[in-house]
N, C-alpha and C. Protein backbone atom coordinates (compact mmCIF):
# COMPACT_ATOMS: atom_id res chain seq x y z
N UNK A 1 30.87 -20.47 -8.13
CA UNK A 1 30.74 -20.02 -6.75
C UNK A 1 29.63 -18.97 -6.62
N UNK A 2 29.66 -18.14 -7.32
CA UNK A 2 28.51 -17.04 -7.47
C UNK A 2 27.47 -17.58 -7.68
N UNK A 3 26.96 -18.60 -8.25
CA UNK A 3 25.81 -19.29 -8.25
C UNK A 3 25.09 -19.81 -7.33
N UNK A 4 26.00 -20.56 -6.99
CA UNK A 4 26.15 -21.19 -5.35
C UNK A 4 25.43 -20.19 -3.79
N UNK A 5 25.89 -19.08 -3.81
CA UNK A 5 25.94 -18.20 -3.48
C UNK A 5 24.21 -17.55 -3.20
N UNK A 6 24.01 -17.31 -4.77
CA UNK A 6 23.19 -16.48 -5.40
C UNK A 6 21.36 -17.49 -4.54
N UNK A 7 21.67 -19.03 -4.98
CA UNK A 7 20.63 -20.04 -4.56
C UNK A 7 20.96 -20.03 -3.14
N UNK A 8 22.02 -19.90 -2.30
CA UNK A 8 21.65 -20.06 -0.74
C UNK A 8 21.32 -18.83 -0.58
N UNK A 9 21.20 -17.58 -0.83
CA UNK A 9 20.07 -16.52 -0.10
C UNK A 9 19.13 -16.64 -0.51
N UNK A 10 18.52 -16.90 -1.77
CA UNK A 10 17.41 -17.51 -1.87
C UNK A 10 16.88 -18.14 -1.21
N UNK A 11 17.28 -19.46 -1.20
CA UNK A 11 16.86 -20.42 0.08
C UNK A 11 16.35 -19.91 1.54
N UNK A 12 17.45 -18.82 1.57
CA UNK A 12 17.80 -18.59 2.87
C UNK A 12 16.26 -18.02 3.32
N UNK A 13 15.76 -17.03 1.96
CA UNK A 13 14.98 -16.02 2.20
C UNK A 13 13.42 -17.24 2.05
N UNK A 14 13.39 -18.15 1.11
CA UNK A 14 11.98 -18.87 0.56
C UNK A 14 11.75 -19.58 2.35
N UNK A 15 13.00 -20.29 3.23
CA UNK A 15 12.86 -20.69 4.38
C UNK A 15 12.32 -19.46 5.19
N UNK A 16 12.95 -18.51 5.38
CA UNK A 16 11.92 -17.85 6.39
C UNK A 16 10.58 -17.35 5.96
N UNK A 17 10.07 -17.09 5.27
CA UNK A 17 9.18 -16.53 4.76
C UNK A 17 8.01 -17.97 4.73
N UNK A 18 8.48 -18.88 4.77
CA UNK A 18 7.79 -20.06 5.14
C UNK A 18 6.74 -20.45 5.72
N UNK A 19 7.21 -19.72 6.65
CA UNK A 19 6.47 -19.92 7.99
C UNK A 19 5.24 -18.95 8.78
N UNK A 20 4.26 -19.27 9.10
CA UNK A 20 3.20 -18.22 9.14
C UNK A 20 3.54 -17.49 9.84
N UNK A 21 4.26 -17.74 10.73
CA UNK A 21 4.14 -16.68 12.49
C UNK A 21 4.77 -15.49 11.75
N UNK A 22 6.31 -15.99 10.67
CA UNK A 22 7.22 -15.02 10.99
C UNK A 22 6.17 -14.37 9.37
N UNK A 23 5.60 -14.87 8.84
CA UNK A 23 5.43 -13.80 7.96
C UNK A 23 4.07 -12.70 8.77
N UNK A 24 3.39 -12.93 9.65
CA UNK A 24 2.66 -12.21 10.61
C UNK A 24 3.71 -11.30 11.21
N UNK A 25 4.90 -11.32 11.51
CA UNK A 25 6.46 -10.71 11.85
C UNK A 25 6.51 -9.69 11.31
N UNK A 26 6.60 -10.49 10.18
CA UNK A 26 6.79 -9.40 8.80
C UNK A 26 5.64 -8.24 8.39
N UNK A 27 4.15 -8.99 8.49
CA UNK A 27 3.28 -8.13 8.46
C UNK A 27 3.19 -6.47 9.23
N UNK A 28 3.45 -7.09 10.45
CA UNK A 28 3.56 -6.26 11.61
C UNK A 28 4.44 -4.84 11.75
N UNK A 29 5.66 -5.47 11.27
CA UNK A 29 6.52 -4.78 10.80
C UNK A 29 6.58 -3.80 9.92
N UNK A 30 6.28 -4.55 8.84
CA UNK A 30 5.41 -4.06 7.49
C UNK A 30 5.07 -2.14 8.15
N UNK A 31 3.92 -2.49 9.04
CA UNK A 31 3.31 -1.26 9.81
C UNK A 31 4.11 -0.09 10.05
N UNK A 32 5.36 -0.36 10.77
CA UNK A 32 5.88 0.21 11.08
C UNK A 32 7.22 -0.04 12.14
N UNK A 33 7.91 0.79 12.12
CA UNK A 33 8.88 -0.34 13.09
C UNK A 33 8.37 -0.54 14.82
N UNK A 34 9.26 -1.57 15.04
CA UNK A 34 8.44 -2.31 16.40
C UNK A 34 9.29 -2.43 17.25
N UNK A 35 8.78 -2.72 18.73
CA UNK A 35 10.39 -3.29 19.54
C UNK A 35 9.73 -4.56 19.75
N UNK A 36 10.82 -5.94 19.80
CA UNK A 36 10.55 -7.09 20.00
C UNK A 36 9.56 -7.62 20.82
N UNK A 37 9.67 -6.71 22.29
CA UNK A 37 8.73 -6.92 23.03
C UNK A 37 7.31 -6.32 22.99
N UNK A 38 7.06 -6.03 21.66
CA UNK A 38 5.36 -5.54 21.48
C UNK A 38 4.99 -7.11 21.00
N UNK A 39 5.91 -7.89 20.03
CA UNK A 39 5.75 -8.55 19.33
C UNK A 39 4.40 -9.99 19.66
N UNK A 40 4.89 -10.68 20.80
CA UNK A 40 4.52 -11.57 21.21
C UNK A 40 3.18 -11.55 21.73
N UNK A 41 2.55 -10.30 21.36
CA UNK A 41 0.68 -10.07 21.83
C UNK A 41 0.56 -10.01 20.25
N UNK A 42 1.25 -9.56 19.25
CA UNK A 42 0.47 -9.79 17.96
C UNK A 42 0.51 -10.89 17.35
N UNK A 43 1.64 -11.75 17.48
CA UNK A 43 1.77 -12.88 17.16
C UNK A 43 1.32 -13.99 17.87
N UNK A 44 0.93 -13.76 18.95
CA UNK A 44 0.66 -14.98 20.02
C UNK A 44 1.54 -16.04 20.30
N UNK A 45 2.78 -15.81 20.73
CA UNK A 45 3.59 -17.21 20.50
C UNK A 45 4.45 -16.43 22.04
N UNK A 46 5.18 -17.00 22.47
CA UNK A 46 6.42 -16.75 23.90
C UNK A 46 7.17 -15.51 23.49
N UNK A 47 7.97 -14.98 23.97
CA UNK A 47 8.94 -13.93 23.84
C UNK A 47 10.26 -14.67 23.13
N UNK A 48 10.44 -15.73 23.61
CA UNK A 48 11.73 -16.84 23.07
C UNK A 48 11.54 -17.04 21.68
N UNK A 49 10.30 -17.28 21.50
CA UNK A 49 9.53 -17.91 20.13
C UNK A 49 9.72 -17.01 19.46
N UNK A 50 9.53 -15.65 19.55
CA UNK A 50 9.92 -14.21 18.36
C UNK A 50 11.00 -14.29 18.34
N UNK A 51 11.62 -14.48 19.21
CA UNK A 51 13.70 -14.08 19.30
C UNK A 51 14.06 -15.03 18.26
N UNK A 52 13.69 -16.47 18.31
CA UNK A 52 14.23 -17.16 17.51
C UNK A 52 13.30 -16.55 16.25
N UNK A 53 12.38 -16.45 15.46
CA UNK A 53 11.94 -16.23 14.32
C UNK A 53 12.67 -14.75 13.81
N UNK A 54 12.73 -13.76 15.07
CA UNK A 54 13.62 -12.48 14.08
C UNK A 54 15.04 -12.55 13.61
N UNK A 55 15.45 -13.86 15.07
CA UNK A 55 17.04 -14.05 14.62
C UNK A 55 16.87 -15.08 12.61
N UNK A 56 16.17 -15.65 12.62
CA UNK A 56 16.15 -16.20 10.95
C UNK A 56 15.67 -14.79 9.81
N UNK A 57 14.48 -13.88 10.28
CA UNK A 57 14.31 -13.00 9.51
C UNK A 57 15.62 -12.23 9.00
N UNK A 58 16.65 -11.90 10.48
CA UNK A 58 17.99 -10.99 10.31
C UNK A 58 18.74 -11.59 9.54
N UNK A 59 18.99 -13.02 9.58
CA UNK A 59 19.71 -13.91 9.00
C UNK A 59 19.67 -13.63 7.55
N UNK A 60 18.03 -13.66 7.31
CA UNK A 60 18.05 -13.86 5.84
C UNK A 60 17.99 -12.33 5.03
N UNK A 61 17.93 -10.87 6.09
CA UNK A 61 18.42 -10.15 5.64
C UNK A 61 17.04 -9.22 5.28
N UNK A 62 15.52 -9.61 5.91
CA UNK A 62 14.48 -9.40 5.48
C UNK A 62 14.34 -8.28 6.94
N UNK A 63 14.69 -8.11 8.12
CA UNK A 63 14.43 -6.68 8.98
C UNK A 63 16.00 -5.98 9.37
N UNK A 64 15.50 -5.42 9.40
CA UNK A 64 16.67 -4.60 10.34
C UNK A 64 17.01 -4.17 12.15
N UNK A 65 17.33 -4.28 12.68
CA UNK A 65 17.54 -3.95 14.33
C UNK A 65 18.33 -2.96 14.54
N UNK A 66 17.85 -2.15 15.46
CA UNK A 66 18.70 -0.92 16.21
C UNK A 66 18.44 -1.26 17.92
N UNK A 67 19.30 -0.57 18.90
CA UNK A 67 19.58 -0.99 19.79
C UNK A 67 18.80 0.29 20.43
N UNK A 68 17.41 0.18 21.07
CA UNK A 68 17.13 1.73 22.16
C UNK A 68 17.56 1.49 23.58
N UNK A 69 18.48 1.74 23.68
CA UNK A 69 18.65 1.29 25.57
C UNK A 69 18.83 -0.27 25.71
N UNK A 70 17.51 -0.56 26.35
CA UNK A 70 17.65 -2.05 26.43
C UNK A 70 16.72 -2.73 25.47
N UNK A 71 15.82 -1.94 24.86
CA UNK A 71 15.40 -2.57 23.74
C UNK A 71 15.83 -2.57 22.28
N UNK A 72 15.08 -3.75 21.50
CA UNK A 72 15.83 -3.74 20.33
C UNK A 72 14.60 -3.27 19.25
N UNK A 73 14.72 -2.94 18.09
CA UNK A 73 13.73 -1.90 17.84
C UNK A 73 13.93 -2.73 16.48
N UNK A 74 12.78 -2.94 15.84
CA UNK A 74 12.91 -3.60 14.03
C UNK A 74 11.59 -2.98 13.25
N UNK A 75 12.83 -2.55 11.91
CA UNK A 75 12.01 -2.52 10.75
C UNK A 75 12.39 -3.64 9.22
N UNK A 76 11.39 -3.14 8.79
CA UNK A 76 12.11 -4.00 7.12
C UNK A 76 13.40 -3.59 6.71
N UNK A 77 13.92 -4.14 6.14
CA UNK A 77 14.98 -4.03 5.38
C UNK A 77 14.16 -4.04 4.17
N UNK A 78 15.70 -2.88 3.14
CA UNK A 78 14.92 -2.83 1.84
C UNK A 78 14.36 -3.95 1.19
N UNK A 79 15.42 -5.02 1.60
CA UNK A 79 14.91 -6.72 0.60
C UNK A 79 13.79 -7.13 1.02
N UNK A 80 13.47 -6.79 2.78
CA UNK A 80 12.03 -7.19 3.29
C UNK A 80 10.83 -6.22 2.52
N UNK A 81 11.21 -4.94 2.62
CA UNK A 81 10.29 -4.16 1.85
C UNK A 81 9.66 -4.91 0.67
N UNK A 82 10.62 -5.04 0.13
CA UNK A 82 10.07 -5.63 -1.51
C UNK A 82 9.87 -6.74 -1.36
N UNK A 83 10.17 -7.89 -0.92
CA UNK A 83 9.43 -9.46 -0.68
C UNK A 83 7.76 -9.02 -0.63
N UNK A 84 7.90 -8.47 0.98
CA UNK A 84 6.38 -7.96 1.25
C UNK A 84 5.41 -7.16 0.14
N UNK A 85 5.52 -6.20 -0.30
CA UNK A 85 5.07 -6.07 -1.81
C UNK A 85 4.95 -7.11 -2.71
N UNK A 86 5.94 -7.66 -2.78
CA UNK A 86 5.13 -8.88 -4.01
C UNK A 86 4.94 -9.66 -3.27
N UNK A 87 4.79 -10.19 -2.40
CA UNK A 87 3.82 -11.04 -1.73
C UNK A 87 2.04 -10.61 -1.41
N UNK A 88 2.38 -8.89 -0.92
CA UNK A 88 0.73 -8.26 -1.48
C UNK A 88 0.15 -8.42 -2.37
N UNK A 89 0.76 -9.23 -3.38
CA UNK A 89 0.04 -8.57 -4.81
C UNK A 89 -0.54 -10.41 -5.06
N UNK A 90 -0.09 -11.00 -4.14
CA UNK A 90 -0.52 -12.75 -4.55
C UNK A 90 -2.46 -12.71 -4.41
């Protein structure tokens, strides 16, 4: 079971990271923390289009969200921290 386990966050994490937009997400982020709605002028994609890519980033455990009022505010998570680092170093 622990094995099992161990390969679906993996997965979880090799799927999002996949994808260009959200690793531009990640870049961004990277910077510093963001609120969702800066997002969609650096990435160029809809407001819908980030919601769904941060909801897979949260999923897989790579940002973090806090709630300001009515916005939602994201940074890395430690696991995002370190993906992003060794992904710098490719």
């Amino acid at each position: 079971m622990y094995k099992y386990k161990t390969i679906f966050v993996k997965t979880k994490i090799i799927k999002a990271i996949s994808d260009e937009t959200r690793l531009r997400v990640l870049e961004r982020i990277r910077k510093g923390k963001v609120c969702a709605c800066e997002l969609p002028v650096f990435v160029k994609v809809s407001q819908p289009a980030v919601s769904q890519h941060l909801k897979v980033l949260l999923e897989a455990g790579l940002v973090n969200v806090r709630k300001d009022g009515t916005k939602r505010i994201y940074s890395l998570s430690q696991k995002g921290r370190k993906i992003m680092e060794d992904i710098s170093r490719w």
